[in-house]
PDB file of N, CA and C in Angstrom:
ATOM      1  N   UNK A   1     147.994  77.183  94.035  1.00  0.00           N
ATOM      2  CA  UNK A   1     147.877  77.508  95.447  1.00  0.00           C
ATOM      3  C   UNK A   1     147.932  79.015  95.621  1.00  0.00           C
ATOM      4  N   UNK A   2     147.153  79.406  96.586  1.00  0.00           N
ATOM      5  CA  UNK A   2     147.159  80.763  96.746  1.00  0.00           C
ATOM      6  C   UNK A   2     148.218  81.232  97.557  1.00  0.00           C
ATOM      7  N   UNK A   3     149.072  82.267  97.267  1.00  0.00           N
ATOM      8  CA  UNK A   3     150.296  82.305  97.772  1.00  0.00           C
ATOM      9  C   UNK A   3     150.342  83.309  99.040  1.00  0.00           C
ATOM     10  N   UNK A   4     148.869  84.156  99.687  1.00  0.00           N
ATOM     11  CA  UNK A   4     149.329  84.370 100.922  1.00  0.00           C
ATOM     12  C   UNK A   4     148.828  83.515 101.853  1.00  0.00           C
ATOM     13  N   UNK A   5     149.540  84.141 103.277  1.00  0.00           N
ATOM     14  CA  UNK A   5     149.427  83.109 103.660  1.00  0.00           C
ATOM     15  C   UNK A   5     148.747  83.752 104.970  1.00  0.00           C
ATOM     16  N   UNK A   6     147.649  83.262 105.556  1.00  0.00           N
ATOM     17  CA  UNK A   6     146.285  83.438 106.331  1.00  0.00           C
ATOM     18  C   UNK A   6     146.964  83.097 107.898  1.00  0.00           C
ATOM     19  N   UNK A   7     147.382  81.915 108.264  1.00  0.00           N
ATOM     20  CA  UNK A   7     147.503  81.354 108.944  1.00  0.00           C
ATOM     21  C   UNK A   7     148.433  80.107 109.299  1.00  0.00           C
ATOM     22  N   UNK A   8     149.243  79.844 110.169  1.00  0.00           N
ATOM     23  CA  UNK A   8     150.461  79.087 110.062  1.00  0.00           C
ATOM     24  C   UNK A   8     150.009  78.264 111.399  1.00  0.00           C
ATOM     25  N   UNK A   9     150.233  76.870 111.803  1.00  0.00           N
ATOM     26  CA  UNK A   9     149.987  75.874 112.861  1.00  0.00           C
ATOM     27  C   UNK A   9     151.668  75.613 113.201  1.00  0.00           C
ATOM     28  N   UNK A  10     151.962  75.908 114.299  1.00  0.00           N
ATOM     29  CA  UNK A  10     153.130  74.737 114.297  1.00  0.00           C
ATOM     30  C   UNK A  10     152.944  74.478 115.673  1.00  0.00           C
ATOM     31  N   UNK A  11     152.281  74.367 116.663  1.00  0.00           N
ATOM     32  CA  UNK A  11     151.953  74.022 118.027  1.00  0.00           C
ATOM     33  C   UNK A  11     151.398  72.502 117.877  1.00  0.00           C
ATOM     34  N   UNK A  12     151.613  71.919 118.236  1.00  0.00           N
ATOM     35  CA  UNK A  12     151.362  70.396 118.541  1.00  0.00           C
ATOM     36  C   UNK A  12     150.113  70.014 118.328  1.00  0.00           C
ATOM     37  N   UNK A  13     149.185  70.502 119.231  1.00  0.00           N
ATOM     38  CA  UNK A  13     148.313  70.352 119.747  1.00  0.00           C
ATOM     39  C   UNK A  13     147.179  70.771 118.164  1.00  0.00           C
ATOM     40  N   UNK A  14     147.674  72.034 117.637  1.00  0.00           N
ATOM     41  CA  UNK A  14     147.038  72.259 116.099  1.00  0.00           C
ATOM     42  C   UNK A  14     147.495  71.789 115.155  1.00  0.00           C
ATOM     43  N   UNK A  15     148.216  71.079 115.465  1.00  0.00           N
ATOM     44  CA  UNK A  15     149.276  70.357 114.446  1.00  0.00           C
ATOM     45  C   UNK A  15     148.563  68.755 114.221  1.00  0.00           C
ATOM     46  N   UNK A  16     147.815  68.365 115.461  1.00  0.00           N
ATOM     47  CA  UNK A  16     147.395  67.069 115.671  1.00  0.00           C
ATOM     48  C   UNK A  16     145.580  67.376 115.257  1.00  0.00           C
ATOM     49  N   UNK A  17     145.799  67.789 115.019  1.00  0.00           N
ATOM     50  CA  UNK A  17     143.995  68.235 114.744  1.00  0.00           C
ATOM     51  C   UNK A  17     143.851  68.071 113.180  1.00  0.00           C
ATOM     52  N   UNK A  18     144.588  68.535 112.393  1.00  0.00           N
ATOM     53  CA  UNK A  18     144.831  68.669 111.295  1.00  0.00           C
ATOM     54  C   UNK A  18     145.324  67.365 110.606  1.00  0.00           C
ATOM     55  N   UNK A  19     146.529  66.918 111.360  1.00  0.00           N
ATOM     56  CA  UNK A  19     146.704  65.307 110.877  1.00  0.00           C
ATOM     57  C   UNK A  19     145.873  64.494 111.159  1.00  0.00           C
ATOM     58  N   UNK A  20     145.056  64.479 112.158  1.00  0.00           N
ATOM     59  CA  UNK A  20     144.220  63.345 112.520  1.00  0.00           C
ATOM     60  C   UNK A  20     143.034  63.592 111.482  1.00  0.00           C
ATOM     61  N   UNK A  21     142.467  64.986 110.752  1.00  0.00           N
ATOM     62  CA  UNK A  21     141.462  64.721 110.011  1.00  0.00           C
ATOM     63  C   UNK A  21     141.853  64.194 108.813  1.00  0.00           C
ATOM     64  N   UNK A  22     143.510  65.010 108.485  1.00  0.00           N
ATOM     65  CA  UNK A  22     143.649  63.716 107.264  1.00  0.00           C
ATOM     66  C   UNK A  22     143.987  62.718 107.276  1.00  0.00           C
ATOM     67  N   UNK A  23     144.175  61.843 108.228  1.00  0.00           N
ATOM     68  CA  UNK A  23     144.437  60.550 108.383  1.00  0.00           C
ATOM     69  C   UNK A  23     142.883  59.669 108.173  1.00  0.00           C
ATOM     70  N   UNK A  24     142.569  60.488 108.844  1.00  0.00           N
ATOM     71  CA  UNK A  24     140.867  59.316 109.324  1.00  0.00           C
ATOM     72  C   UNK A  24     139.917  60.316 107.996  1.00  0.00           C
ATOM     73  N   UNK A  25     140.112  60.653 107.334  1.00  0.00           N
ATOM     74  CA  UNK A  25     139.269  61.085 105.930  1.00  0.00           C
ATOM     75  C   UNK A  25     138.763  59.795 105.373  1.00  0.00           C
ATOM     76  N   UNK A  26     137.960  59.807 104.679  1.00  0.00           N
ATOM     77  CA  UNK A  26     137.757  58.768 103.703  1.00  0.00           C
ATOM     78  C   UNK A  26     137.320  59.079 102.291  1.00  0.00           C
ATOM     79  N   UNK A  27     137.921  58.066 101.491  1.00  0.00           N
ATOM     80  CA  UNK A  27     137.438  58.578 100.242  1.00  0.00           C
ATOM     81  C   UNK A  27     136.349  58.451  99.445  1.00  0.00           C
ATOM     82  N   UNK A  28     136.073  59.483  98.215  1.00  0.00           N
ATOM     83  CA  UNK A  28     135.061  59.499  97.987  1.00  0.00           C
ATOM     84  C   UNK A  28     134.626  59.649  96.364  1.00  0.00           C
ATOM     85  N   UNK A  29     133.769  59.434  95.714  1.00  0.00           N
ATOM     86  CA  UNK A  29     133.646  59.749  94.022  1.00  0.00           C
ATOM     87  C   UNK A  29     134.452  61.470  94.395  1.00  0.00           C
ATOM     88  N   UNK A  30     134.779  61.787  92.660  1.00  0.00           N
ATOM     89  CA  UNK A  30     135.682  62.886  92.678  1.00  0.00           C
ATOM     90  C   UNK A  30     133.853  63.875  92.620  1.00  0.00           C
ATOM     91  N   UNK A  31     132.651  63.541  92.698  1.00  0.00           N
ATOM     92  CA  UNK A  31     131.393  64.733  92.344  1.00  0.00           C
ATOM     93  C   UNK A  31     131.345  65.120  93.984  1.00  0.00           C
ATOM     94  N   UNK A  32     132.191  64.796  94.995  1.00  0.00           N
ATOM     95  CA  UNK A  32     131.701  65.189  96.403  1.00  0.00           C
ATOM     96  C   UNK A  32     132.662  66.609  96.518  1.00  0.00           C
ATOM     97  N   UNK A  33     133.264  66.963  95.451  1.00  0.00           N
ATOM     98  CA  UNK A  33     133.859  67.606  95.561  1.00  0.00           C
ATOM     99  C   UNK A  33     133.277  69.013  95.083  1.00  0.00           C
ATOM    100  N   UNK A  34     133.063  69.965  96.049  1.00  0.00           N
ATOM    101  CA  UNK A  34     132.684  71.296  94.778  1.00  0.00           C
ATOM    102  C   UNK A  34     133.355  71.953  94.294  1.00  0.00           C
ATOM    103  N   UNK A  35     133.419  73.088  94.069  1.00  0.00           N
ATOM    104  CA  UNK A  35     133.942  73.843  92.733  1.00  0.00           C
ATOM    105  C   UNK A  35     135.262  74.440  93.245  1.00  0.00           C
ATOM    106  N   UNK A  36     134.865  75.360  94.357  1.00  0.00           N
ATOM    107  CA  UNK A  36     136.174  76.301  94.280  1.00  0.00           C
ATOM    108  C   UNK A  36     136.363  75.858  96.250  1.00  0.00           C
ATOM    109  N   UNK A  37     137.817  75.712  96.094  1.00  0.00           N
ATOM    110  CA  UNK A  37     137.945  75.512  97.519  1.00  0.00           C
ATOM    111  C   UNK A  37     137.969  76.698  98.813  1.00  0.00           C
ATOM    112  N   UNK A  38     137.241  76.374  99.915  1.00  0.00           N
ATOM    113  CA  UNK A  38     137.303  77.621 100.619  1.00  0.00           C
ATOM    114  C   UNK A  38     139.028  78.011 101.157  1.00  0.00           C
ATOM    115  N   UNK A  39     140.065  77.128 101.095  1.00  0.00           N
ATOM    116  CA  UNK A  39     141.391  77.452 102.214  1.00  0.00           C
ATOM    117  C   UNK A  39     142.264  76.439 100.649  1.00  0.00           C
ATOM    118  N   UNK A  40     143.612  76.904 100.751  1.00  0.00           N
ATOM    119  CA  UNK A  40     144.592  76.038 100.307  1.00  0.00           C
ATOM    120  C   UNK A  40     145.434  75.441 101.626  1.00  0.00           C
ATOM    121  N   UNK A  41     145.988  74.634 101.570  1.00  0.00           N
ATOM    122  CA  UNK A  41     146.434  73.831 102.848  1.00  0.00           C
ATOM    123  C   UNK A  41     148.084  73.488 102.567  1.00  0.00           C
ATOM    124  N   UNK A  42     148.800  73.923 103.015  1.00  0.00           N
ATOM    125  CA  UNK A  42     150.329  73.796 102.892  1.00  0.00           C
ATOM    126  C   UNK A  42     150.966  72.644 104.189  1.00  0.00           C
ATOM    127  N   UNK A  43     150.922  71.729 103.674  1.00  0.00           N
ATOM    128  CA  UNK A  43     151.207  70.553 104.743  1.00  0.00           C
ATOM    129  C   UNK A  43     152.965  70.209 104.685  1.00  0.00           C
ATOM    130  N   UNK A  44     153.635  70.769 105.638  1.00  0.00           N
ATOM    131  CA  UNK A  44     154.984  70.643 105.552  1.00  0.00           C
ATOM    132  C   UNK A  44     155.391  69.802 107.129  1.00  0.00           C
ATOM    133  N   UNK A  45     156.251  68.337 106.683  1.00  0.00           N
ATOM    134  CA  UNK A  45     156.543  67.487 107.773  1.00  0.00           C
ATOM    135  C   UNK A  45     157.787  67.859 107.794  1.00  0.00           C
ATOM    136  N   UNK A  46     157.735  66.935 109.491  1.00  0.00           N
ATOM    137  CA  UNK A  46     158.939  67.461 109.791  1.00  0.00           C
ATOM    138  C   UNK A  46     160.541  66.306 109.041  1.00  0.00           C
ATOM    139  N   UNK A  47     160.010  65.794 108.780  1.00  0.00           N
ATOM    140  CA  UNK A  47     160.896  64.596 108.640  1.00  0.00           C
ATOM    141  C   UNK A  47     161.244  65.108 106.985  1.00  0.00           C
ATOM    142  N   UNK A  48     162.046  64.528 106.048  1.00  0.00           N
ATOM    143  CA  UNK A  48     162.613  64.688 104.741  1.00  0.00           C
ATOM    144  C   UNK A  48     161.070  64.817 103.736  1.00  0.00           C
ATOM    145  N   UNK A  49     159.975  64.386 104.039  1.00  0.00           N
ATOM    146  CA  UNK A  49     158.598  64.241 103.193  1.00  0.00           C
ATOM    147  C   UNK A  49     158.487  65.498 102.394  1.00  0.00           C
ATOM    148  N   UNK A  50     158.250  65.076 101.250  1.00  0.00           N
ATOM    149  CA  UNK A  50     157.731  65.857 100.314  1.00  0.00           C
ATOM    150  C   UNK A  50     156.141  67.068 100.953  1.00  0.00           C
ATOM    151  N   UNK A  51     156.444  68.057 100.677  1.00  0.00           N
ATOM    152  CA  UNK A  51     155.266  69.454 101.379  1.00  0.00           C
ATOM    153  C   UNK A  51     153.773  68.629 100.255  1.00  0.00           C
ATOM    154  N   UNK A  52     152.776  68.320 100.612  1.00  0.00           N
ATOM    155  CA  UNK A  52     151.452  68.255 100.267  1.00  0.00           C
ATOM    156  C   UNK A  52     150.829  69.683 100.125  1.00  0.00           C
ATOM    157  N   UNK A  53     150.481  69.615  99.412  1.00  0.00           N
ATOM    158  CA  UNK A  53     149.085  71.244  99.036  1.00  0.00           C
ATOM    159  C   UNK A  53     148.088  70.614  98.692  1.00  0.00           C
ATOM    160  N   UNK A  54     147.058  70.480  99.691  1.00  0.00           N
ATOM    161  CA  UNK A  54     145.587  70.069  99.644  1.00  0.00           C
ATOM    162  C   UNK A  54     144.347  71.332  99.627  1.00  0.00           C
ATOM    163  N   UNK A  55     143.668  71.059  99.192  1.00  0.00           N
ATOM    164  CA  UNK A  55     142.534  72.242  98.763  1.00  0.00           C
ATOM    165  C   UNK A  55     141.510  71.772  99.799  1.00  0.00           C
ATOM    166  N   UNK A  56     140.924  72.479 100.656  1.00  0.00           N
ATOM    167  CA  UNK A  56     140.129  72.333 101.570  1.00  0.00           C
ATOM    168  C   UNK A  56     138.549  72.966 101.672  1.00  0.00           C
ATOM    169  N   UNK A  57     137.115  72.124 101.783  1.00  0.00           N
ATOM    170  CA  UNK A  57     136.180  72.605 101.275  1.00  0.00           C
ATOM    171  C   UNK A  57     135.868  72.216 103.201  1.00  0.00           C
ATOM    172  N   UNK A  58     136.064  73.903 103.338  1.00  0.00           N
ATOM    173  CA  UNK A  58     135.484  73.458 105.030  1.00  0.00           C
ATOM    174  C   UNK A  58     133.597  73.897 105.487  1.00  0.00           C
ATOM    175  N   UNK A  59     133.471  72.495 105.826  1.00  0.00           N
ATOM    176  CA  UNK A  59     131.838  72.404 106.497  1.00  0.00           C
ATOM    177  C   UNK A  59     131.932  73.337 107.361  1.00  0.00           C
ATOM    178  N   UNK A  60     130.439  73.091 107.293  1.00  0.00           N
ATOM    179  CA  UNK A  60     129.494  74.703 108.563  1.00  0.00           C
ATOM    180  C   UNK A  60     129.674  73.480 109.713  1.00  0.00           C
ATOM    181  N   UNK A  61     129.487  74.525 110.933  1.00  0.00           N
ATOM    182  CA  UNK A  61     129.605  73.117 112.303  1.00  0.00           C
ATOM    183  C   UNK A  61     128.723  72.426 112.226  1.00  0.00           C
ATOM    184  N   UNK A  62     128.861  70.706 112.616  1.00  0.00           N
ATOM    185  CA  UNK A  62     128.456  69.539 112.753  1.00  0.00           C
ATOM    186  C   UNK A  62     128.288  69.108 111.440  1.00  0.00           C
ATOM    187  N   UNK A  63     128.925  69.699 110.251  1.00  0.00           N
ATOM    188  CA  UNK A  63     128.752  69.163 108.935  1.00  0.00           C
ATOM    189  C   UNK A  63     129.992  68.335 108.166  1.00  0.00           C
ATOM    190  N   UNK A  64     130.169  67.781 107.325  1.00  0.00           N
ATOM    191  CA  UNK A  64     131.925  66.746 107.211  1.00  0.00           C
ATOM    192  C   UNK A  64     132.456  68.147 106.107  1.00  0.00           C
ATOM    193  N   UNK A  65     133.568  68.202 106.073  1.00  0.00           N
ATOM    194  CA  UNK A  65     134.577  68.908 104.983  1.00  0.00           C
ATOM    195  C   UNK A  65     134.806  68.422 103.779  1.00  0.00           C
ATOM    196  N   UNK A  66     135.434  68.528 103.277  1.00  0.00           N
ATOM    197  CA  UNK A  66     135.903  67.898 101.652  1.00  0.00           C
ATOM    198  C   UNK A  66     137.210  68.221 101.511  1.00  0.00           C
ATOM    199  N   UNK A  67     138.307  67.444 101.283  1.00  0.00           N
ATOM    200  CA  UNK A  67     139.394  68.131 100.936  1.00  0.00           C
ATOM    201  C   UNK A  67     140.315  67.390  99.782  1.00  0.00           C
ATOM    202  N   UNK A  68     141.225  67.787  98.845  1.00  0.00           N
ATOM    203  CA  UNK A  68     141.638  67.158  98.030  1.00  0.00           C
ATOM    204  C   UNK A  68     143.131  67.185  97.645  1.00  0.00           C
ATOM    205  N   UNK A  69     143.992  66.495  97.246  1.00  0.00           N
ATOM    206  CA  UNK A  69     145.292  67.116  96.875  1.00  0.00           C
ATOM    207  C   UNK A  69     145.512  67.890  95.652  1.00  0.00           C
ATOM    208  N   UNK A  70     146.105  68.932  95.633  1.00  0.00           N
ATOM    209  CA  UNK A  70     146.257  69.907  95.114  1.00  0.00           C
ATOM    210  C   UNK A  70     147.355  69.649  93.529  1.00  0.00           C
ATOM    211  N   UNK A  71     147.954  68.447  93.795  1.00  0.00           N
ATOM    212  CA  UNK A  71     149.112  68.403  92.532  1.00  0.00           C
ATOM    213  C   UNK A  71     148.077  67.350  91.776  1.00  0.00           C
ATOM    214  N   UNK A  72     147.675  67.206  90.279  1.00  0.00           N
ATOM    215  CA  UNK A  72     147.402  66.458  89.640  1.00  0.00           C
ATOM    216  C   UNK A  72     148.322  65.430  89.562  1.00  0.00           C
ATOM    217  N   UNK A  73     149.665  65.318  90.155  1.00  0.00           N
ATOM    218  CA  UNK A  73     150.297  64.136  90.307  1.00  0.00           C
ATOM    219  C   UNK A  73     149.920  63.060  91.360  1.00  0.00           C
ATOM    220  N   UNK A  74     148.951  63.849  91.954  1.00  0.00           N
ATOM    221  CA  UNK A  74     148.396  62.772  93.184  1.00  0.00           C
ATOM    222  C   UNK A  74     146.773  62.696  92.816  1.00  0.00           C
ATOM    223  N   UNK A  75     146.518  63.035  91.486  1.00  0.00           N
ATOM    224  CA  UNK A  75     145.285  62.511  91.060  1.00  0.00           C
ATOM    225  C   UNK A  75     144.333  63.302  91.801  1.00  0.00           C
ATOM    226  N   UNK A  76     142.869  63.182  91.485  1.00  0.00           N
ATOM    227  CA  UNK A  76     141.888  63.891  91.943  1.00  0.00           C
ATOM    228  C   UNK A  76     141.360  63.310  92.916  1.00  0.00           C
ATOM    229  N   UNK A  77     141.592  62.655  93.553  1.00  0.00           N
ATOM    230  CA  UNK A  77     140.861  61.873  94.852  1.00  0.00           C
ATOM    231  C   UNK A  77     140.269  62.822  95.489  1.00  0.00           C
ATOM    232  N   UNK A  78     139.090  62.878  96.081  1.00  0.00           N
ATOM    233  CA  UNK A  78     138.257  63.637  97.026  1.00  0.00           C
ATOM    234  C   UNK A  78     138.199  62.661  98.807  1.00  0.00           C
ATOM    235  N   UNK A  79     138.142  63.285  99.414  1.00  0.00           N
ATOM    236  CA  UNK A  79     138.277  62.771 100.805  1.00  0.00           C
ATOM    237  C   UNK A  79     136.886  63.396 101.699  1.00  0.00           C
ATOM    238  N   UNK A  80     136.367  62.939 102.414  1.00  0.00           N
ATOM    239  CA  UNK A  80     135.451  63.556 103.390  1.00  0.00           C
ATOM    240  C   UNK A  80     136.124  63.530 104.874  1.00  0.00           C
ATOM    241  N   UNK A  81     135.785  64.565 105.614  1.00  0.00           N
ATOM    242  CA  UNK A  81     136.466  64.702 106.810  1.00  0.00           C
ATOM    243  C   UNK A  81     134.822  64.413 107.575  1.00  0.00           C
ATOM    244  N   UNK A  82     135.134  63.920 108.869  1.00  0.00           N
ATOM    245  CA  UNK A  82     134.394  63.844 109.387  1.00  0.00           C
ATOM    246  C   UNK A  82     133.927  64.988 110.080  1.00  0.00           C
ATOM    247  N   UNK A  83     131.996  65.418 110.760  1.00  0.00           N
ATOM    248  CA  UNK A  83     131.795  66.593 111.075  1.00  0.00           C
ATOM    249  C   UNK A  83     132.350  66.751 112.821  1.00  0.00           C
ATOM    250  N   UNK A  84     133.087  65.839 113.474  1.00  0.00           N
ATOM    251  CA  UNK A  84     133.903  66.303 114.588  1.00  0.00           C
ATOM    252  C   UNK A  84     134.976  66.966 113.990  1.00  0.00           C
ATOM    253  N   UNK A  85     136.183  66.709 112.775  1.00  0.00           N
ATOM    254  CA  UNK A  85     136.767  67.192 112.753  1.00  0.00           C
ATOM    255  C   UNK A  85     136.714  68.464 111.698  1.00  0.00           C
ATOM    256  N   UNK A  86     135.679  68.390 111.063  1.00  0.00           N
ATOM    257  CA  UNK A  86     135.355  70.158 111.026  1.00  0.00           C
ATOM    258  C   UNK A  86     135.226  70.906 112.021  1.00  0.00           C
ATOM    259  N   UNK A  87     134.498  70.615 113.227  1.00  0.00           N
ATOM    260  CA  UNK A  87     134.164  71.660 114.212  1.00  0.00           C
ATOM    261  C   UNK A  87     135.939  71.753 115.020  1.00  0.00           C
ATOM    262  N   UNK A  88     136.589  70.931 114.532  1.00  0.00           N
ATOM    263  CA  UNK A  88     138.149  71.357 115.075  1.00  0.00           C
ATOM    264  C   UNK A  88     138.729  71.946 114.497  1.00  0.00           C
ATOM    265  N   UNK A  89     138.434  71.811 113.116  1.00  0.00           N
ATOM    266  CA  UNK A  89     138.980  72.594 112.383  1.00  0.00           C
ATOM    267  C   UNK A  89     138.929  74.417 112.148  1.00  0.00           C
ATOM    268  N   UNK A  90     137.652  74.290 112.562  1.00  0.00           N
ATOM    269  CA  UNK A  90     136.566  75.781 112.141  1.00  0.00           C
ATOM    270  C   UNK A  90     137.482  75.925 113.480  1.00  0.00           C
ATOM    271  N   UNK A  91     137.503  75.296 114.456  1.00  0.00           N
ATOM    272  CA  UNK A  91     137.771  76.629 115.946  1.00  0.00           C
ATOM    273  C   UNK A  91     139.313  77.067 115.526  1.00  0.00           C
ATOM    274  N   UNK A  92     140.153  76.290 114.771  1.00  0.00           N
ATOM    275  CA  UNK A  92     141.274  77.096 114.580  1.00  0.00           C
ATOM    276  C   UNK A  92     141.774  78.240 113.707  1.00  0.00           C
ATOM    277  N   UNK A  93     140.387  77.966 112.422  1.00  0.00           N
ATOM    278  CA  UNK A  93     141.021  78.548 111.229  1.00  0.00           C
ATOM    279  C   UNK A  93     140.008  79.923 111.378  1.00  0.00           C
ATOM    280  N   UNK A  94     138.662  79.891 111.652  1.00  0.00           N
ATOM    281  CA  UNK A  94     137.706  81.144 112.041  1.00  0.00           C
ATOM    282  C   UNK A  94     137.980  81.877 113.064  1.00  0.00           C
ATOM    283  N   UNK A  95     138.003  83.017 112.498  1.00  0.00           N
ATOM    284  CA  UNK A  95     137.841  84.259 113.726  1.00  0.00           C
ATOM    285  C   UNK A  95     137.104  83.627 115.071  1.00  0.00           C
ATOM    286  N   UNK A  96     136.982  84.127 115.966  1.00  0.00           N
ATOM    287  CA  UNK A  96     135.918  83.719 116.806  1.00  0.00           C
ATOM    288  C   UNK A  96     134.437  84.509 116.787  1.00  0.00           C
ATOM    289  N   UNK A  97     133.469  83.275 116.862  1.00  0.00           N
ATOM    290  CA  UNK A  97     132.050  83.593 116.501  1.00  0.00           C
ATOM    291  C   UNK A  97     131.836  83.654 115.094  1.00  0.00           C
ATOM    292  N   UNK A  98     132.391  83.248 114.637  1.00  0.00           N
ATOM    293  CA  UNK A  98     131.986  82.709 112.798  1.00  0.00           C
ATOM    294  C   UNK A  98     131.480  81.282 112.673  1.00  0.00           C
TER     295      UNK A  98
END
């Protein structure tokens, strides 16, 4: 994981944008995956849960994402996000007008 850190969510509202794409992801062969991820993803709950580090391959708007977990203890699974929740994603994590 890349250890600085870009950007931090803890507002609800960006907080729910982010869980809802990994909830409703679906999975996929590990080849949907490409090479180098654009974002590392530091997923810390609030409750006792173990912190997730997912690698995130974020789509251009109206296109799906790719994202994966980051510990080989959770295996290589690849996930597709859907292209609504890229374009939620992009408005939080891009500058504006990117």
């Amino acid at each position: 994981m890349n250890g600085n850190i870009l950007l931090s969510f803890k507002d609800a509202k960006a907080v729910s944008v982010f869980e809802e794409a990994i909830r409703t992801a679906r999975k996929q062969p590990d080849d949907a995956k490409p090479t180098d991820p654009d974002y590392d993803v530091m997923v810390i709950y609030a409750q006792q849960s173990p912190i997730h580090a997912i690698k995130l391959w974020l789509g251009e708007e109206d296109q799906e994402s790719v994202f994966s977990y980051g510990f080989k203890d959770w295996g290589e699974d690849v996930y597709v996000v859907s292209a609504k929740h890229t374009d939620r994603m992009r408005e939080l994590i891009l500058p504006e007008g990117e």
